[in-house]
Every structure is written in C-alpha cells, then in structure tokens.
C-alpha atoms as a PDB file:
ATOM      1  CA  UNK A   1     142.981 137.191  62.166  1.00  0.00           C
ATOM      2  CA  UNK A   2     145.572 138.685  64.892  1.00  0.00           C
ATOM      3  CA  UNK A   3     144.188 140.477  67.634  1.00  0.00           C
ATOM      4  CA  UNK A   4     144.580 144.126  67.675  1.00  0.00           C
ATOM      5  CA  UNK A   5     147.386 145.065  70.506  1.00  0.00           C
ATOM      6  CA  UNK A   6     146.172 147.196  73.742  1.00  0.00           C
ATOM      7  CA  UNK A   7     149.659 148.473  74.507  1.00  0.00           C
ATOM      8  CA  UNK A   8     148.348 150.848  77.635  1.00  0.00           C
ATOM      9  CA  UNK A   9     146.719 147.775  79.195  1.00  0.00           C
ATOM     10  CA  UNK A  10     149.204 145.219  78.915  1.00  0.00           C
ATOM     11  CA  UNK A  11     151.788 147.754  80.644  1.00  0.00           C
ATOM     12  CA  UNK A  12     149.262 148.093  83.268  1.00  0.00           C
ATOM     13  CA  UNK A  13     148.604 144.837  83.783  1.00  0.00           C
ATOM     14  CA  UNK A  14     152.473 144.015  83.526  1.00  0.00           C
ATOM     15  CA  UNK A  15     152.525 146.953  86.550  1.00  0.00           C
ATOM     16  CA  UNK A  16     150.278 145.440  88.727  1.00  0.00           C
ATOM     17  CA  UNK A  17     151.533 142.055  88.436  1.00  0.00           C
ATOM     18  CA  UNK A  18     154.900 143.528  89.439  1.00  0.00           C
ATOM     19  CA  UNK A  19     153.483 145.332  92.002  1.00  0.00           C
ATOM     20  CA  UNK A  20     151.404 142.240  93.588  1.00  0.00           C
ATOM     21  CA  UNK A  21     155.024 140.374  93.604  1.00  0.00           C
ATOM     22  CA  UNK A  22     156.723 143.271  95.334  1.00  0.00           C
ATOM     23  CA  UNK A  23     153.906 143.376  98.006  1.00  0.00           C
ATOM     24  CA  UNK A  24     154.508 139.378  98.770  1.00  0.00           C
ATOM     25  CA  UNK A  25     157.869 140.040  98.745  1.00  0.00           C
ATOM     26  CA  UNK A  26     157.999 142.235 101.134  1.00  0.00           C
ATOM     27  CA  UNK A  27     155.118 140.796 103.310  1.00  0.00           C
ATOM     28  CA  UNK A  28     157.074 137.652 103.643  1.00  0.00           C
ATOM     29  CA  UNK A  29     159.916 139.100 104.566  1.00  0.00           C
ATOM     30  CA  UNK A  30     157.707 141.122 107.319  1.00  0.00           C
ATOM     31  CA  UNK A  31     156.959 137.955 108.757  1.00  0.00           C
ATOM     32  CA  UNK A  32     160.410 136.360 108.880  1.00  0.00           C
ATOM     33  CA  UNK A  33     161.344 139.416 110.864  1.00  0.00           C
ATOM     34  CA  UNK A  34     158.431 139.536 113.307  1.00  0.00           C
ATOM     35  CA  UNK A  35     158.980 135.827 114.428  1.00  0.00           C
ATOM     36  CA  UNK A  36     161.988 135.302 116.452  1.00  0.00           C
ATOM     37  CA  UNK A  37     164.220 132.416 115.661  1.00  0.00           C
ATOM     38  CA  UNK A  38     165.248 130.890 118.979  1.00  0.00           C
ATOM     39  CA  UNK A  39     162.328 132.345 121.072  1.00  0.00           C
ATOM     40  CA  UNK A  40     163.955 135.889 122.425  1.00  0.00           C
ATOM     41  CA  UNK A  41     166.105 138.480 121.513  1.00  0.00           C
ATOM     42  CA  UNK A  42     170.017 137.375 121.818  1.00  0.00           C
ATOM     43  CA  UNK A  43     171.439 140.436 122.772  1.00  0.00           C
ATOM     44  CA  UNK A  44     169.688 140.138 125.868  1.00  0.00           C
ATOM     45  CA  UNK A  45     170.216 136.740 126.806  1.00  0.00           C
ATOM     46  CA  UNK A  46     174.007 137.403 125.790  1.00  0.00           C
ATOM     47  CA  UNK A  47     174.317 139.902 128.304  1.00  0.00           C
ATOM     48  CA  UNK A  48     172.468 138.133 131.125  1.00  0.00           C
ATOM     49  CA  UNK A  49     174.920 135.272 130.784  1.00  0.00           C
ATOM     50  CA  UNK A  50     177.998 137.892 130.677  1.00  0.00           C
ATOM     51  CA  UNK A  51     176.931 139.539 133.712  1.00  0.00           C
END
C-alpha cells in the first residue's frame, strides 16, 4: 500500500534543506574572506614599496 503524500511537509523540509545549504554557503565563503591569503592586506604593502 503507497503511503499517503504530506505535500506541506515535504516543501518544508525541501525549504530547510535549502536553507541549511545557503547558510554553509555563505559561512564558507565568510571564512575565505576573513583569512588573508599572503598574510596582509596588498594595497598596503603596494604602497609602502611605491613610496
């Protein structure tokens, strides 16, 4: 016998799922930003060598 389909909780669960991926997402890329990739901020050292 099929199971009887819970249309309102499978789109909420669908939702949620989304929503868990979009928070990673986002989180990850959080962290890529906060970590500098050569240890400083190259507009700064550009311009100290410049001057």
């Amino acid at each position: 016998m099929a199971r009887k389909p819970n249309y309102k909780f499978e789109k909420i669960e669908r939702e949620r799922q989304k929503a868990a991926k979009k928070a990673a997402k986002m989180k990850a890329k959080q962290d890529t930003k906060d970590e500098p990739e050569d240890g400083g901020n190259t507009l700064q050292g550009s311009k100290d060598r410049e001057a």
